[in-house]
N, C-alpha and C. Protein backbone atom coordinates (compact mmCIF):
# COMPACT_ATOMS: atom_id res chain seq x y z
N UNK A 1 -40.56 6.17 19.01
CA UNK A 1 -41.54 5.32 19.65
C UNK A 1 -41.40 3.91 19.10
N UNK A 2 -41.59 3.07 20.17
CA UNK A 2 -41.93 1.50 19.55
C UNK A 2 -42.69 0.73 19.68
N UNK A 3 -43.03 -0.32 19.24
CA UNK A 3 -44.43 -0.90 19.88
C UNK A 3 -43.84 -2.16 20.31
N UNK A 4 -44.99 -2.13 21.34
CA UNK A 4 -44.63 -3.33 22.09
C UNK A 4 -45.83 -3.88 22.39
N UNK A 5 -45.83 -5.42 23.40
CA UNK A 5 -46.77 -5.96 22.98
C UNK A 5 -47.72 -4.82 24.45
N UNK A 6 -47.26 -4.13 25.24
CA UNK A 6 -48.26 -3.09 26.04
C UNK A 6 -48.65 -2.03 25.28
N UNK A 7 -48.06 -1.58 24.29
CA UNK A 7 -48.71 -0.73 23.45
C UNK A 7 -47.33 0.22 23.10
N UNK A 8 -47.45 1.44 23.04
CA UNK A 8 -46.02 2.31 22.45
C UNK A 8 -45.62 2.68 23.54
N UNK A 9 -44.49 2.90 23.56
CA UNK A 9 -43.54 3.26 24.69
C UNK A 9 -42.38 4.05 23.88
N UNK A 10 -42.36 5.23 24.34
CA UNK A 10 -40.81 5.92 24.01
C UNK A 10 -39.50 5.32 24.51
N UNK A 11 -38.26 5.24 23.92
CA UNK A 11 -37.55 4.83 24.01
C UNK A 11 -36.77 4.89 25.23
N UNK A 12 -36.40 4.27 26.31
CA UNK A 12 -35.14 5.61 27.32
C UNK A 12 -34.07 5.29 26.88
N UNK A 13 -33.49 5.76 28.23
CA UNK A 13 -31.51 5.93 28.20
C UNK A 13 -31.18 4.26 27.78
N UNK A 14 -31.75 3.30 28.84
CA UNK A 14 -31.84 2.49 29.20
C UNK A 14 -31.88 1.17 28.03
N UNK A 15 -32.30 1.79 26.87
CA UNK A 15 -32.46 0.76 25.71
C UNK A 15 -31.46 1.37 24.79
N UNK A 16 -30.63 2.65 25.01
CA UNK A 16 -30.14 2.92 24.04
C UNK A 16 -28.54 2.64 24.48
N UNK A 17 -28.22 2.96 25.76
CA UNK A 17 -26.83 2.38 26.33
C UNK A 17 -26.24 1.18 25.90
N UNK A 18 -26.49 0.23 25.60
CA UNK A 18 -25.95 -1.25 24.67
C UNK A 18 -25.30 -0.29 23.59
N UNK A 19 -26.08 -0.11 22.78
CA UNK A 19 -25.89 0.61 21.49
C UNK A 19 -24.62 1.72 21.60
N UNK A 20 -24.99 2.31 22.26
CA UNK A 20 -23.71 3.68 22.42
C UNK A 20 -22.18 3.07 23.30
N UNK A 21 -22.71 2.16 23.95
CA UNK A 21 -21.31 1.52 24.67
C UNK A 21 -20.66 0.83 23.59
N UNK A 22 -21.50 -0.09 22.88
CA UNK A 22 -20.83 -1.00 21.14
C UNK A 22 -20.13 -0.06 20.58
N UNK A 23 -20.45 1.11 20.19
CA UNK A 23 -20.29 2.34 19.04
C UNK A 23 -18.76 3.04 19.86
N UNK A 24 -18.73 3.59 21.15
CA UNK A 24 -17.83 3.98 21.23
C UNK A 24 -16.62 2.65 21.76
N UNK A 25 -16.71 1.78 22.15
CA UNK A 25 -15.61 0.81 22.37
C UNK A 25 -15.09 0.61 21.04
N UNK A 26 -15.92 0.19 19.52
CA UNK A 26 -15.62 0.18 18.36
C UNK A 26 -14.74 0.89 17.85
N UNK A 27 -14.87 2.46 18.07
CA UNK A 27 -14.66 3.63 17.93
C UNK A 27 -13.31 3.88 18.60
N UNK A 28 -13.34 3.31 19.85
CA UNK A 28 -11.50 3.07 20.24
C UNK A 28 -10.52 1.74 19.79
N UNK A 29 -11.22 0.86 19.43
CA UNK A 29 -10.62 0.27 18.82
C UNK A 29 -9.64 0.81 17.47
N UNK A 30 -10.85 0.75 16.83
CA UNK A 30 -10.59 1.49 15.46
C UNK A 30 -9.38 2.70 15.75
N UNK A 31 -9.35 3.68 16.64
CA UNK A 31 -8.46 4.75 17.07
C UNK A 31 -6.72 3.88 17.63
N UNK A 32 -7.13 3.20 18.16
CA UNK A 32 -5.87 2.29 18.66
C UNK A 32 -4.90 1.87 17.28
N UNK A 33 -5.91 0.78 16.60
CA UNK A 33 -5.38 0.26 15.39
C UNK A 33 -4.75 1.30 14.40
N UNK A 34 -5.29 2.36 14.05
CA UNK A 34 -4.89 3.33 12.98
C UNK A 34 -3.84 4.31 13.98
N UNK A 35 -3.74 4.56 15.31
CA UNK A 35 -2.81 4.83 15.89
C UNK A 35 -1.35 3.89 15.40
N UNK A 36 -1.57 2.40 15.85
CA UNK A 36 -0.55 1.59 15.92
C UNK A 36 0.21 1.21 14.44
N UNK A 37 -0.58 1.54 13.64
CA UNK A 37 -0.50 1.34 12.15
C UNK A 37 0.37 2.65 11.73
N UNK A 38 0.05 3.85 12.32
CA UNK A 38 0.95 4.87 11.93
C UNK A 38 1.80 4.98 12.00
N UNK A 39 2.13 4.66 13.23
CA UNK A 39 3.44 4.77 14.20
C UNK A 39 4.31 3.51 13.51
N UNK A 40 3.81 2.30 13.17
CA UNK A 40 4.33 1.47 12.51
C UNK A 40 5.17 1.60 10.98
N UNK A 41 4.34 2.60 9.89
CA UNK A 41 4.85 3.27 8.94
C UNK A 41 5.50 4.43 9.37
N UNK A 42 5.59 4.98 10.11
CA UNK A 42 6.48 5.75 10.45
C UNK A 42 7.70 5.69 10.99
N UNK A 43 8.08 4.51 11.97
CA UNK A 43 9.31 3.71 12.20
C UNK A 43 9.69 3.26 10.89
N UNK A 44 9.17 2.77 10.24
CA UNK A 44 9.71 1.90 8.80
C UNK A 44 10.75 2.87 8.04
N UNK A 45 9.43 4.22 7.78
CA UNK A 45 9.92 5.08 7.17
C UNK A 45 11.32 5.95 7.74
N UNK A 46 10.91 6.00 9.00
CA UNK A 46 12.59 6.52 9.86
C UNK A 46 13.99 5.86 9.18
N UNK A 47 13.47 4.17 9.33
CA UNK A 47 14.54 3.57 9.18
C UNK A 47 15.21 3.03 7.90
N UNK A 48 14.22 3.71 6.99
CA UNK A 48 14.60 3.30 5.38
C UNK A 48 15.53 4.86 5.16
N UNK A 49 15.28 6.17 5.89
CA UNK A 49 15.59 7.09 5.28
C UNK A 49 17.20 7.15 6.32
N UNK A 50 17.31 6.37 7.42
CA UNK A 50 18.40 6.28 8.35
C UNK A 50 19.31 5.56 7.44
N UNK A 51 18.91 4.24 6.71
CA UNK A 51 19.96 3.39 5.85
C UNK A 51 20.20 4.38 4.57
N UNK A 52 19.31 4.75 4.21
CA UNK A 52 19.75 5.85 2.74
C UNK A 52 20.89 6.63 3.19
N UNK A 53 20.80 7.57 4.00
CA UNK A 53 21.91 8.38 4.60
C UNK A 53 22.95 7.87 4.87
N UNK A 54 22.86 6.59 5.66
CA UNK A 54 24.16 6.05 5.71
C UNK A 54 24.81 5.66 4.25
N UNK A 55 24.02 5.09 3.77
CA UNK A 55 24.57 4.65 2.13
C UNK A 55 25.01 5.86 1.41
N UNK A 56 24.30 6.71 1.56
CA UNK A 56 24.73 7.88 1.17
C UNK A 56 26.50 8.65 1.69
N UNK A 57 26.96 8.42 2.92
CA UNK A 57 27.48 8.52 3.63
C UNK A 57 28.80 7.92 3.60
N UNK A 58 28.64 6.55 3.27
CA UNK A 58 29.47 5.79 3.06
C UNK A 58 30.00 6.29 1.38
N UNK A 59 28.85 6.17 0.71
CA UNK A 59 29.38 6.50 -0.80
C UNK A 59 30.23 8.09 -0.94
N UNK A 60 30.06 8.33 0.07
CA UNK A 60 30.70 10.16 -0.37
C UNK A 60 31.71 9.57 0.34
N UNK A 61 32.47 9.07 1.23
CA UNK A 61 33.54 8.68 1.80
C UNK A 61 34.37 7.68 0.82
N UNK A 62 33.63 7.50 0.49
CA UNK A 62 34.53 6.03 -0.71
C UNK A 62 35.41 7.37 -1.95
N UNK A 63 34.36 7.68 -2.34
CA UNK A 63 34.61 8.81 -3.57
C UNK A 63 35.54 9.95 -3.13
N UNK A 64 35.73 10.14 -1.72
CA UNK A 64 36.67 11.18 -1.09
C UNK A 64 37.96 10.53 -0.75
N UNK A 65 38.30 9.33 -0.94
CA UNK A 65 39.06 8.69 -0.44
C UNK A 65 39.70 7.33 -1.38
N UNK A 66 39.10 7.22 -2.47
CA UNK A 66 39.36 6.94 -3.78
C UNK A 66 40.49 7.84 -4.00
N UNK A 67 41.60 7.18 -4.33
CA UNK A 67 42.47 7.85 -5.19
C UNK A 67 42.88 7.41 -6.35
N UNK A 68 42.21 6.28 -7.21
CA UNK A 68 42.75 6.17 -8.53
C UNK A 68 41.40 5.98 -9.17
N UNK A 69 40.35 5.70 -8.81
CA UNK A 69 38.96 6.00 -9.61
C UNK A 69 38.65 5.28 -10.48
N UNK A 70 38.76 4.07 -10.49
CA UNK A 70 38.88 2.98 -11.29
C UNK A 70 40.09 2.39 -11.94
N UNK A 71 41.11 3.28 -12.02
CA UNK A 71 42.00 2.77 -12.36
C UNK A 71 43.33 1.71 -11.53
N UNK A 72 43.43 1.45 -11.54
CA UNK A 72 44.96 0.40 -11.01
C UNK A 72 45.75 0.88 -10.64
N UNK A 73 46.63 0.67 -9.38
CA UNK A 73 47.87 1.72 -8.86
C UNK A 73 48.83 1.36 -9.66
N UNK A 74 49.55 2.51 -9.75
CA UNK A 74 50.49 2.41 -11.06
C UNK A 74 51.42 1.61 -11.10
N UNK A 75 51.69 1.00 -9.54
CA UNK A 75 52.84 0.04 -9.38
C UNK A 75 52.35 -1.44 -9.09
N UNK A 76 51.14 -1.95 -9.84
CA UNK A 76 50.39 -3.38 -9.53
C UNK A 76 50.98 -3.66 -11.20
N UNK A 77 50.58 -5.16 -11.53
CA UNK A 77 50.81 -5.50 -12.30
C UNK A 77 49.52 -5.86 -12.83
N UNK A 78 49.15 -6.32 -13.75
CA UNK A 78 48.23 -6.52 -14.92
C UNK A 78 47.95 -8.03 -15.03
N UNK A 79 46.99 -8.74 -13.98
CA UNK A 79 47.18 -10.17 -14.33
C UNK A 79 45.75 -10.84 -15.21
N UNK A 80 46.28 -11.20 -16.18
CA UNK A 80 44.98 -11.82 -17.01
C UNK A 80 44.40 -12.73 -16.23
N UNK A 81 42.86 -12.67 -16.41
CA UNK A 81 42.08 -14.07 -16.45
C UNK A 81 42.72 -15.49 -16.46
N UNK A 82 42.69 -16.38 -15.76
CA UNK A 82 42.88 -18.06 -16.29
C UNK A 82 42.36 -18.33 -18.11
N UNK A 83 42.99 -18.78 -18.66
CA UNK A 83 42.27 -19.28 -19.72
C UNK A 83 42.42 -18.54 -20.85
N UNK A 84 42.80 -16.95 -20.55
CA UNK A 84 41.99 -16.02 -21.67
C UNK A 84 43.06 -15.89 -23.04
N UNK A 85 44.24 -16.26 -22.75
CA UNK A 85 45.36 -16.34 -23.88
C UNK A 85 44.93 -17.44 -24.45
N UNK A 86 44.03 -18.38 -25.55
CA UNK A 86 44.25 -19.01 -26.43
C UNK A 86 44.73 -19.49 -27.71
């Protein structure tokens, strides 16, 4: 009930519709945004775990296809630095 200046009056549909139309438009908003926000970390996340794999991918191919493993092919020569004989 509320008072008014005719005296109390119960509330209707009619005073409460503003209110419930604010609440649920809010309410899709809010649903949109945390929709678009998901989907947003979730592409990210696709595409951080798409470059890992490839890096991953690439590094097992290097290591399969490495044949001296740090070392120097046996038929290169050995050239020092500029400078380093003083």
């Amino acid at each position: 009930m509320s008072s008014r200046s005719l005296g109390t009056v119960a509330r209707t549909i009619v005073d409460i519709v503003p209110y419930a139309g604010f609440r649920a438009f809010y309410f899709l908003r809010s649903a949109v945004w945390l929709l678009v926000a998901a989907y947003g970390l979730a592409a990210e996340t696709a595409a951080q775990v798409a470059t890992s794999k490839e890096i991953e991918a690439l590094e097992r191919i290097l290591r399969e296809n490495c044949k001296f493993r740090g070392n120097p092919p046996p038929d290169s020569e050995m050239i020092s630095p500029p400078n380093s004989e003083k």
